[in-house]
N, C-alpha and C. Protein backbone atom coordinates (compact mmCIF):
# COMPACT_ATOMS: atom_id res chain seq x y z
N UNK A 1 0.85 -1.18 0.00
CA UNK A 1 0.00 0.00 0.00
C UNK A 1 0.89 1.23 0.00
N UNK A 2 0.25 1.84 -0.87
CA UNK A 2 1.69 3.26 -0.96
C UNK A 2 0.71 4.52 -0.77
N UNK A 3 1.33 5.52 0.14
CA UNK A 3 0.66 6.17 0.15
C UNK A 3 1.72 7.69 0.89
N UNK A 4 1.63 8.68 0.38
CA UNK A 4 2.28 9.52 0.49
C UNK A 4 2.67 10.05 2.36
N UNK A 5 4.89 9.78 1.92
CA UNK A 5 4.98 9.84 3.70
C UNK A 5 4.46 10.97 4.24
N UNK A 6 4.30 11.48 5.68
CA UNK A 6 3.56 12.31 6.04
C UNK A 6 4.53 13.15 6.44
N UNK A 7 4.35 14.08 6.50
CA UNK A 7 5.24 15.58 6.51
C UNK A 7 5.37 15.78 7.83
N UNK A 8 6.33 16.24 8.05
CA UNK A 8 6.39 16.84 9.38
C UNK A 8 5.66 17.38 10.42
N UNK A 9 4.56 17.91 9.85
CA UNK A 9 3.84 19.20 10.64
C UNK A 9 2.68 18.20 10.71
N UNK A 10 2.34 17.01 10.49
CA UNK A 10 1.40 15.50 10.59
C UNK A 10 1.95 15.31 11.95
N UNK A 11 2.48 15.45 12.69
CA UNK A 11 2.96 14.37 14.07
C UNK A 11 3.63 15.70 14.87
N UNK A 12 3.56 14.73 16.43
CA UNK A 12 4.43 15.46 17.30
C UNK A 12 6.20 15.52 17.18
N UNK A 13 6.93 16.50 17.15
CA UNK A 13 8.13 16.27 16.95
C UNK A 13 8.54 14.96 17.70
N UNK A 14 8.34 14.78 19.01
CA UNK A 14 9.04 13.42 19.52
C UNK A 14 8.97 12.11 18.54
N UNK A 15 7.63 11.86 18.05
CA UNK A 15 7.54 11.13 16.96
C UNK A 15 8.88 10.86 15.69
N UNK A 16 9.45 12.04 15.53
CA UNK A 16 10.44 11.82 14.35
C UNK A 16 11.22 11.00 14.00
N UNK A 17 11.70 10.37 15.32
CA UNK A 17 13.20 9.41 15.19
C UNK A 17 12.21 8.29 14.69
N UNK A 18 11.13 7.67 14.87
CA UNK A 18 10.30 6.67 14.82
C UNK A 18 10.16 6.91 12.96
N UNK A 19 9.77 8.12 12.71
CA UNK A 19 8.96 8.09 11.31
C UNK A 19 10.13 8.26 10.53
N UNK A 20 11.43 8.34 10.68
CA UNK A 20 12.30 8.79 10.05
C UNK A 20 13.00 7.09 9.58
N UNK A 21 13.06 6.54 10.41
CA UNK A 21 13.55 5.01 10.72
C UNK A 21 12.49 4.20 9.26
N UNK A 22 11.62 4.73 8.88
CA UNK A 22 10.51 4.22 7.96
C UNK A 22 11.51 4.14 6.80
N UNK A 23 11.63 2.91 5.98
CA UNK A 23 12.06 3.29 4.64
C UNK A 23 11.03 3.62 3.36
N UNK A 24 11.31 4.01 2.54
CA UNK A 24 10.17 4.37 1.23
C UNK A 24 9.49 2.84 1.15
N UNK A 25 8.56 3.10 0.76
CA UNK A 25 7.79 1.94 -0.14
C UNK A 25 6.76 1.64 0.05
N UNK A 26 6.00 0.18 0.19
CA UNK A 26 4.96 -0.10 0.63
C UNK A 26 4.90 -0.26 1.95
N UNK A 27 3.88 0.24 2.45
CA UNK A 27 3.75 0.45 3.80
C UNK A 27 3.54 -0.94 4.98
N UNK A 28 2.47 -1.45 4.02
CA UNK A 28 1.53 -2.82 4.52
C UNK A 28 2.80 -4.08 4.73
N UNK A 29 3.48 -3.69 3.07
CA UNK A 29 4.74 -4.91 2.77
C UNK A 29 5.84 -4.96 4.01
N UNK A 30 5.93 -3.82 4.16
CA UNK A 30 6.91 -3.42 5.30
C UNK A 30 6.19 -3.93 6.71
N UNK A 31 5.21 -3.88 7.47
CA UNK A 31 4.98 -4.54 8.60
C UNK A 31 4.65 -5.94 8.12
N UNK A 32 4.45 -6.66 7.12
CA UNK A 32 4.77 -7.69 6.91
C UNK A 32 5.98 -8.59 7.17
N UNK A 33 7.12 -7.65 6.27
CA UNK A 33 8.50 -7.91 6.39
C UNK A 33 8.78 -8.01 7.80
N UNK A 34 8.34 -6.83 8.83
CA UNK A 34 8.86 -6.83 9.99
C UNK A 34 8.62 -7.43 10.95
N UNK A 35 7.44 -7.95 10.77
CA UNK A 35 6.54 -9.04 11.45
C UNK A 35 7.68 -9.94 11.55
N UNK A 36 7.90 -10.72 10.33
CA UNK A 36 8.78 -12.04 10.33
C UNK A 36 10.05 -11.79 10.71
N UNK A 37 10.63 -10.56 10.47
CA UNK A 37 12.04 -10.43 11.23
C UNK A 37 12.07 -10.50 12.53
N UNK A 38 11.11 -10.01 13.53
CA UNK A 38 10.65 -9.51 14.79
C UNK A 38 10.33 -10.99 15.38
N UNK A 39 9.70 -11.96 14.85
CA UNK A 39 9.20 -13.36 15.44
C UNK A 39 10.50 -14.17 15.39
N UNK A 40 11.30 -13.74 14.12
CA UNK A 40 12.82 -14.44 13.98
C UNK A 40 13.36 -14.07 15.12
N UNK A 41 13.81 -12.58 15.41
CA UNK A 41 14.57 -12.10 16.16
C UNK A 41 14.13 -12.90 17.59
N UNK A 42 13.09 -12.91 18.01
CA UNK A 42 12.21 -13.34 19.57
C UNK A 42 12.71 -14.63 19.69
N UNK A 43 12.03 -15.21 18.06
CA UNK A 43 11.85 -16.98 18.80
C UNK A 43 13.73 -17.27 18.95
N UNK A 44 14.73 -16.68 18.70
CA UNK A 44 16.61 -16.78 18.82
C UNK A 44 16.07 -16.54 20.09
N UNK A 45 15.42 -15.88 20.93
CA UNK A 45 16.14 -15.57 22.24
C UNK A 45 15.39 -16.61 23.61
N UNK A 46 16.29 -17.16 24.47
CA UNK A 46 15.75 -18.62 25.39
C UNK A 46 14.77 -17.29 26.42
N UNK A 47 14.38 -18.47 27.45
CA UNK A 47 13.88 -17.67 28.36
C UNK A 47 14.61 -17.05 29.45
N UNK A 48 15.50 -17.48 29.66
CA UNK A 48 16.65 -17.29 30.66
C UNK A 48 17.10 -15.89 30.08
N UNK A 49 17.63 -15.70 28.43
CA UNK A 49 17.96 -14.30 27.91
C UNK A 49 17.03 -13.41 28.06
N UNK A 50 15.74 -13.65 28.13
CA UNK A 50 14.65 -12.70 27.30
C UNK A 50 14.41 -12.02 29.03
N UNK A 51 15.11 -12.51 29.93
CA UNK A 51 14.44 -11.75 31.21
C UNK A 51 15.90 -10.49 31.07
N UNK A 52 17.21 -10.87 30.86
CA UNK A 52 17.79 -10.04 30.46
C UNK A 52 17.86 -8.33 30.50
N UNK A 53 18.24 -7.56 31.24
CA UNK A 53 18.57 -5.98 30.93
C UNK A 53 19.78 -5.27 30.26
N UNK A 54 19.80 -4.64 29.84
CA UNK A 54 21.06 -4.08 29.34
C UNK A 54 21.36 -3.22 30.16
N UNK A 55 21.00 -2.78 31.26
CA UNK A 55 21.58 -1.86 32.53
C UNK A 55 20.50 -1.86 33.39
N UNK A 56 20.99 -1.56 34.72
CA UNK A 56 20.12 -1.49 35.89
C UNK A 56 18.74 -0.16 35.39
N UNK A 57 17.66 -0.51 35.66
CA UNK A 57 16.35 -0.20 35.60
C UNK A 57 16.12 0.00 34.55
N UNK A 58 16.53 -1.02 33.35
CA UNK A 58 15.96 -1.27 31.79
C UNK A 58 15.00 -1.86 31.82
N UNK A 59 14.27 -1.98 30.57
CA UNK A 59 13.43 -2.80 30.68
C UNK A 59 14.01 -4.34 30.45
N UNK A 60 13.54 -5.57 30.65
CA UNK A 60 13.68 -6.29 30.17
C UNK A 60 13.66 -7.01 28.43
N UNK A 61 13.96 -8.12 27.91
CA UNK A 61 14.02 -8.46 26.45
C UNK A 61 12.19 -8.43 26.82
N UNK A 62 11.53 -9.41 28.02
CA UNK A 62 10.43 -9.54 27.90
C UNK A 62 9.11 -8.12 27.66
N UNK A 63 9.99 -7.31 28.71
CA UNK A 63 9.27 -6.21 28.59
C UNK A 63 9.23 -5.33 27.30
N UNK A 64 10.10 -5.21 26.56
CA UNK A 64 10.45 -4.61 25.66
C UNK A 64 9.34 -4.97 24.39
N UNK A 65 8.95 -6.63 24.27
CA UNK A 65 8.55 -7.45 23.17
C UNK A 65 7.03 -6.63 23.60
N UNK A 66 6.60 -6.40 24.89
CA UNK A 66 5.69 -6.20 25.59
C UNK A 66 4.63 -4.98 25.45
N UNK A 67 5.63 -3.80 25.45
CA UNK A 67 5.61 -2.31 25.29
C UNK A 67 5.50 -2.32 23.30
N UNK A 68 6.37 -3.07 22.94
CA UNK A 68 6.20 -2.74 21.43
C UNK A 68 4.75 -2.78 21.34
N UNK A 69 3.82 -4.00 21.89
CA UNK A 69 2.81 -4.61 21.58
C UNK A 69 1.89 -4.02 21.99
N UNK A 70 1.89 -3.36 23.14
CA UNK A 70 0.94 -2.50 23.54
C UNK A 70 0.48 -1.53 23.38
N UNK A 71 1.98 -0.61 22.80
CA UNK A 71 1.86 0.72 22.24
C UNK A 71 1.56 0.73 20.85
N UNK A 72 1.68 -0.20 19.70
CA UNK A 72 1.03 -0.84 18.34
C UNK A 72 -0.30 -0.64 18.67
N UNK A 73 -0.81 -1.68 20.07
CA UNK A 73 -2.36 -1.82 20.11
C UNK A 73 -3.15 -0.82 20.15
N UNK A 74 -2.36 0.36 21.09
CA UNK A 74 -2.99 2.07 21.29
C UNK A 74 -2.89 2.58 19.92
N UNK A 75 -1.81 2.19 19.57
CA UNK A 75 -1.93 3.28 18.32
C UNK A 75 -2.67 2.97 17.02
N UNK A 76 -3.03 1.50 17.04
CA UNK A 76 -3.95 0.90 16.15
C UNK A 76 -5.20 1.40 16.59
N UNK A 77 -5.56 1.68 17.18
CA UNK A 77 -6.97 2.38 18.02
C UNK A 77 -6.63 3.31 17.49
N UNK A 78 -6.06 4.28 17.91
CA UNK A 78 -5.65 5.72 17.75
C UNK A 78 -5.56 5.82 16.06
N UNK A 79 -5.22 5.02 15.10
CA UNK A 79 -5.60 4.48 13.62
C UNK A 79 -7.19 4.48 12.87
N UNK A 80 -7.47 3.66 14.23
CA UNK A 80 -9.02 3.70 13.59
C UNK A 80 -9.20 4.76 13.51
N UNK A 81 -9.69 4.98 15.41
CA UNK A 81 -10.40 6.87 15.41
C UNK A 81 -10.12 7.76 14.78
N UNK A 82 -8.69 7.83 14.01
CA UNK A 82 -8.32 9.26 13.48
C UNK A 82 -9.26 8.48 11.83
N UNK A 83 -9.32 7.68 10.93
CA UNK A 83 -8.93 6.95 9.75
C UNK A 83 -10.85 7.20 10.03
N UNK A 84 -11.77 7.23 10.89
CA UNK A 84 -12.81 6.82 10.78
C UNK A 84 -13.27 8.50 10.83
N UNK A 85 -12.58 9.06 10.88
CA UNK A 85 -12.58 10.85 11.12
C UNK A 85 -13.37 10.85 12.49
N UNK A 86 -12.85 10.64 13.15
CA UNK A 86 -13.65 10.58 14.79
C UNK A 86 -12.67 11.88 15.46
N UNK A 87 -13.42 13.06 15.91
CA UNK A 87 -12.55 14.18 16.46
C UNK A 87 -12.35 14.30 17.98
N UNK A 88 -12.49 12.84 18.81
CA UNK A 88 -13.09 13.20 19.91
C UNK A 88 -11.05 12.95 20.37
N UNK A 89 -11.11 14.14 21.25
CA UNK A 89 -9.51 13.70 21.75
C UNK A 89 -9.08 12.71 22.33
N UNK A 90 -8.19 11.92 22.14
CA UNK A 90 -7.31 10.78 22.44
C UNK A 90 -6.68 10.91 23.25
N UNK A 91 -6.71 10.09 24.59
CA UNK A 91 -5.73 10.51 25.46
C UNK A 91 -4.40 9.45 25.54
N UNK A 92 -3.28 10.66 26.39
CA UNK A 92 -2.03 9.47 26.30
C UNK A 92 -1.73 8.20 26.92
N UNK A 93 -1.03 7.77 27.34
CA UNK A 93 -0.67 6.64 28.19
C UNK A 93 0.40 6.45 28.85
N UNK A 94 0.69 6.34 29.69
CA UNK A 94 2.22 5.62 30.72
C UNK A 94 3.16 4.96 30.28
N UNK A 95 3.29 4.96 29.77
CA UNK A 95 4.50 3.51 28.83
C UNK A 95 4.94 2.91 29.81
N UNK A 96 5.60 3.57 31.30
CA UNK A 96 6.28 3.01 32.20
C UNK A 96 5.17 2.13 33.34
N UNK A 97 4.59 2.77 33.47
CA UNK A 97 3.02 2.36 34.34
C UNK A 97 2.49 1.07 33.55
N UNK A 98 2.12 1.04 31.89
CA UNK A 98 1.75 -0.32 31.22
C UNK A 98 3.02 -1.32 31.69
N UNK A 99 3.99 -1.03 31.19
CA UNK A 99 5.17 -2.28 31.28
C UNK A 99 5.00 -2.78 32.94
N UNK A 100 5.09 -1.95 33.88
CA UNK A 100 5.06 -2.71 35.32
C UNK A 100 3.81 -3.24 35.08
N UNK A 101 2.52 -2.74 35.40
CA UNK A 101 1.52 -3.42 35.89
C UNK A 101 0.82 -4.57 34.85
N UNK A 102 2.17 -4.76 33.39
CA UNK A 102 1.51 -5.74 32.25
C UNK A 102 2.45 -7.01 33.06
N UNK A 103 3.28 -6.82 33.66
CA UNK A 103 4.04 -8.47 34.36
C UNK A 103 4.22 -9.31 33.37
N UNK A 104 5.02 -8.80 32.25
CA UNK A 104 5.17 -9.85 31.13
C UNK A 104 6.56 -10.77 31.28
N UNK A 105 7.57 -10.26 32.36
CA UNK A 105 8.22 -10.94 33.13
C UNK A 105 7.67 -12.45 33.23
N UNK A 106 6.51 -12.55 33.65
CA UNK A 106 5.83 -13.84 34.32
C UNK A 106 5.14 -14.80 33.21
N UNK A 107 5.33 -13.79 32.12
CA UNK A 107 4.21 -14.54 30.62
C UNK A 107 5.71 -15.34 30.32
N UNK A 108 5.91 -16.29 29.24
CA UNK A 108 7.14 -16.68 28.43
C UNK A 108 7.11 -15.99 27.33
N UNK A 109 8.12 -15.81 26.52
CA UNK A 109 8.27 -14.85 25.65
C UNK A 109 7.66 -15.55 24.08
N UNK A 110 7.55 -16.74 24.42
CA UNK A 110 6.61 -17.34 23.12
C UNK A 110 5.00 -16.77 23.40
N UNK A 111 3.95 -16.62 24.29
CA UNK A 111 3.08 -16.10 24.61
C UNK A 111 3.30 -14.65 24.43
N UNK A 112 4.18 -13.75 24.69
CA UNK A 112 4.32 -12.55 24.58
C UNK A 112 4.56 -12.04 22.52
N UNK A 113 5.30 -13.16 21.89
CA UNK A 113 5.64 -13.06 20.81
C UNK A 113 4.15 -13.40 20.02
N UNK A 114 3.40 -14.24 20.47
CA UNK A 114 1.96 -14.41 19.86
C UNK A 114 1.36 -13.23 20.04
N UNK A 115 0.88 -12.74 21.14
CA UNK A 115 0.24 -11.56 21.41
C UNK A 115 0.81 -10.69 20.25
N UNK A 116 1.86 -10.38 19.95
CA UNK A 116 2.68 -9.04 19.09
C UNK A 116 2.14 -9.63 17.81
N UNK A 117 2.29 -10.91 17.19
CA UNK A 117 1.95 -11.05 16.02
C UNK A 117 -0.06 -11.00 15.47
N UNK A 118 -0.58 -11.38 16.73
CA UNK A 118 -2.06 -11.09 16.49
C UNK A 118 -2.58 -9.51 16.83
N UNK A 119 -1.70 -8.67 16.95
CA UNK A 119 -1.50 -7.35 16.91
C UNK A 119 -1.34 -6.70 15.75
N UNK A 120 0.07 -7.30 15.40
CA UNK A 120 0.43 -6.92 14.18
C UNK A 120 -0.52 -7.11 13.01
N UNK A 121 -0.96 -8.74 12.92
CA UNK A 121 -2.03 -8.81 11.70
C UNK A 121 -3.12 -7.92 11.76
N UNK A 122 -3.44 -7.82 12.77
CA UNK A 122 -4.61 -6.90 13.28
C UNK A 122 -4.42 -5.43 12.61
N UNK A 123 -3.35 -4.93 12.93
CA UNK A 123 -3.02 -3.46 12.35
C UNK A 123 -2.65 -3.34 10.68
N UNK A 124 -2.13 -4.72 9.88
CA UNK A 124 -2.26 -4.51 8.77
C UNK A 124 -3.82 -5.10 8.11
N UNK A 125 -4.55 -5.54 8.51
CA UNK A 125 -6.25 -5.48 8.26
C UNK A 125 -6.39 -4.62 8.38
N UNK A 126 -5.95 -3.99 9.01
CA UNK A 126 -6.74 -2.39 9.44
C UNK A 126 -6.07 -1.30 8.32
N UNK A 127 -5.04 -0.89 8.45
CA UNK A 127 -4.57 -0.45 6.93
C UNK A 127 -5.24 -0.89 5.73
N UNK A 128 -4.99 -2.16 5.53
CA UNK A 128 -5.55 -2.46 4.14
C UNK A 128 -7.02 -2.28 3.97
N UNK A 129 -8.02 -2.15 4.53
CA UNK A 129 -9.16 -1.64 4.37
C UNK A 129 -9.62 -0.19 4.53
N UNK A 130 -8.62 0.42 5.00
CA UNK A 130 -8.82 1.76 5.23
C UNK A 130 -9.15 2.44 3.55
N UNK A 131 -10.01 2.88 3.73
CA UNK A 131 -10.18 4.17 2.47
C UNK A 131 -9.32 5.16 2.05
N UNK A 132 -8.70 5.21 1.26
CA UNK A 132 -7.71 6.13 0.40
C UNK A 132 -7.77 7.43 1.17
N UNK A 133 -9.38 7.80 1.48
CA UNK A 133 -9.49 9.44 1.85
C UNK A 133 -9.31 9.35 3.38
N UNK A 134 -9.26 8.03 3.84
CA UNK A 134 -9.09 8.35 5.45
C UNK A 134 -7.28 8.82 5.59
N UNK A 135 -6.58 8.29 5.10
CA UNK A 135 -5.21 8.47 5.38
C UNK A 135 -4.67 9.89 5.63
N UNK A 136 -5.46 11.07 4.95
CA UNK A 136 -5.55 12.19 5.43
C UNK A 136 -6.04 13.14 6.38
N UNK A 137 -6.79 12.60 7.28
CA UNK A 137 -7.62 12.51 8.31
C UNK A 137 -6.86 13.36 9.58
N UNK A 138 -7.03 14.07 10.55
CA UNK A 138 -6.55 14.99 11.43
C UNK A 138 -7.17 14.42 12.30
N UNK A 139 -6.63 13.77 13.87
CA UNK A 139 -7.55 13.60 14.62
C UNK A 139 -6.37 14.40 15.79
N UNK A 140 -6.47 14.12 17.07
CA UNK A 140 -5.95 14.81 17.89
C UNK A 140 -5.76 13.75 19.01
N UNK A 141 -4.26 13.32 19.49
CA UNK A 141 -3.96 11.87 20.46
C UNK A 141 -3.39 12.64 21.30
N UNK A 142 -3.05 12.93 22.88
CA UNK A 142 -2.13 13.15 23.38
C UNK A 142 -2.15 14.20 23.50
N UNK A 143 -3.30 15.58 23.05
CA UNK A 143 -3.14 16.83 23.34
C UNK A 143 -2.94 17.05 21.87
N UNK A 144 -2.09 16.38 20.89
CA UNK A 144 -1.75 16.85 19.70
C UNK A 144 -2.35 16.57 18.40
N UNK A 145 -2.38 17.24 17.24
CA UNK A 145 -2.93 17.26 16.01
C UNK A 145 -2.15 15.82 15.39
N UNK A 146 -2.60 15.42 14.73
CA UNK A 146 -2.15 13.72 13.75
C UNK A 146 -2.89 13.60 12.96
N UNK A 147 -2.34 13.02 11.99
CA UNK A 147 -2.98 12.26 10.70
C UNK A 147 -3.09 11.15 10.72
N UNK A 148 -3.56 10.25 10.15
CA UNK A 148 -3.91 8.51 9.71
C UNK A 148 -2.50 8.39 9.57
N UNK A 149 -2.12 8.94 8.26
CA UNK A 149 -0.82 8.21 7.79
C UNK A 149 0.29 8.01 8.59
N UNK A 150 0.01 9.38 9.49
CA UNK A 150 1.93 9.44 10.23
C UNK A 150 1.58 8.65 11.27
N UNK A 151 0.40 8.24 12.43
CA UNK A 151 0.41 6.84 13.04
C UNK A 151 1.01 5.71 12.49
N UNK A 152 0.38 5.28 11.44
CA UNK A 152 0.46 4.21 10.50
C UNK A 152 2.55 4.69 10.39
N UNK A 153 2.94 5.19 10.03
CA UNK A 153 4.26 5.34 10.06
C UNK A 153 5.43 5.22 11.61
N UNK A 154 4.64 5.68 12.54
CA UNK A 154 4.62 5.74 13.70
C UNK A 154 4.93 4.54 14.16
N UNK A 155 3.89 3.61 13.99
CA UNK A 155 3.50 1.98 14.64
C UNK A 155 4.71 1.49 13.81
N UNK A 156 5.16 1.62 12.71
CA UNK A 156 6.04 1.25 11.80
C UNK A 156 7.27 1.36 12.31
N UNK A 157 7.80 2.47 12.50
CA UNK A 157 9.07 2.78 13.01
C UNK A 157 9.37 3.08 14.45
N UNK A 158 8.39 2.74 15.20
CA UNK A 158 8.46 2.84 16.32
C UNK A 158 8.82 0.92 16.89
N UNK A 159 7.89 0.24 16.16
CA UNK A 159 8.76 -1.06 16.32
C UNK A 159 10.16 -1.94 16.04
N UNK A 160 10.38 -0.52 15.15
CA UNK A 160 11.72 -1.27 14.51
C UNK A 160 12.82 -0.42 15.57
N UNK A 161 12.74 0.94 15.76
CA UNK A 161 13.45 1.24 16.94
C UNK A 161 13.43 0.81 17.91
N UNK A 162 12.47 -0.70 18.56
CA UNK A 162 13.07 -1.00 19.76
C UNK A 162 13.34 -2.69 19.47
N UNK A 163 13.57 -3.16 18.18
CA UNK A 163 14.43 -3.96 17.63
C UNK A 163 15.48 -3.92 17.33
N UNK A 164 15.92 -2.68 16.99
CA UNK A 164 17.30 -1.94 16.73
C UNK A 164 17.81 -1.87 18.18
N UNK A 165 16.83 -1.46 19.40
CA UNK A 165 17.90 -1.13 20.28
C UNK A 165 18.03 -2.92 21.20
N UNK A 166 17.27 -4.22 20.98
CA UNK A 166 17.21 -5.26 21.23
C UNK A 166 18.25 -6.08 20.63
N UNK A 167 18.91 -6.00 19.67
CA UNK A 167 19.73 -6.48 18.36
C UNK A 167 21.12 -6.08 19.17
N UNK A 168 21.48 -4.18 19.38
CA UNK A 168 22.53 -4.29 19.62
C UNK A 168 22.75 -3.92 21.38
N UNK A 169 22.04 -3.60 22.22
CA UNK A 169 22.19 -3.46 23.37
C UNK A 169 21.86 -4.55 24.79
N UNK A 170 20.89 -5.34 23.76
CA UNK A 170 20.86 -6.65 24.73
C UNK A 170 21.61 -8.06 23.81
N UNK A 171 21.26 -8.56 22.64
CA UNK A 171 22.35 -9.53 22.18
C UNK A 171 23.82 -9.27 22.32
């Protein structure tokens, strides 16, 4: 699905490092691709690694697989509502508050890796049915103005930045 990247003034600056990490192309093909790299990358790691930190008060490999999955799931919501032109404001979330009180520590990281992939399919159904004219769509998450597309870019490069930092700071 190709559809024109979203400009700057589409997202909150913090967003950038995430949307920037996006390469050109198809959008849909690409969380496809990343899907299978991401289940590759997981199912390499035992359970003994995946509890793992890369420094005192990191998250864990488990937590990490955890937070990707959760913050995909918000922002797949946050996908619809904006994509369905729904103007009602979106509020933010804890990132640090989800990861403690989700105890994915206690899940195994094959259960945690399912959850991410019935996420993931979930969010490219949801793309691929979206209407051409929703992708331009303004809704408001977090206090701030957004578009369809730069979520959808967002969920994209926001998973691969914490594969990138899983790859070289905990392997």
């Amino acid at each position: 699905m190709m559809f024109q990247r979203p400009t700057k003034n589409e997202y909150p600056a913090y967003y950038v490092p995430y949307v920037d990490l996006v390469p050109e192309g198809d959008l849909v093909e690409l969380l496809r691709e990343n899907l299978e790299k991401t289940v590759s990358l997981f199912e390499g790691i035992s359970e003994e690694v995946s509890l793992n930190r890369y420094a005192p008060g990191k998250w864990s490999i488990k937590e990490v697989l955890g937070h990707i999955t959760d913050t995909e799931r918000i922002m797949s919501y946050r996908l619809l509502r904006v994509g369905r032109g729904d103007q009602t404001p979106l509020a933010g979330f804890e990132e640090n508050q989800y990861v403690q009180t989700a105890q994915t520590n206690n899940l195994s990281i094959k259960t945690i890796l399912e959850d991410f992939k019935a996420v993931r399919n979930a969010t490219i159904t949801l793309m691929q049915n979206l209407p051409s004219e929703a992708w331009e769509n303004k809704g408001n998450a977090n206090g701030m103005e957004i578009t369809t597309r730069a979520i959808a870019y967002i969920i994209a490069g926001h998973q691969m930045h914490h594969c990138k930092i899983i790859e070289e700071r905990y392997l």
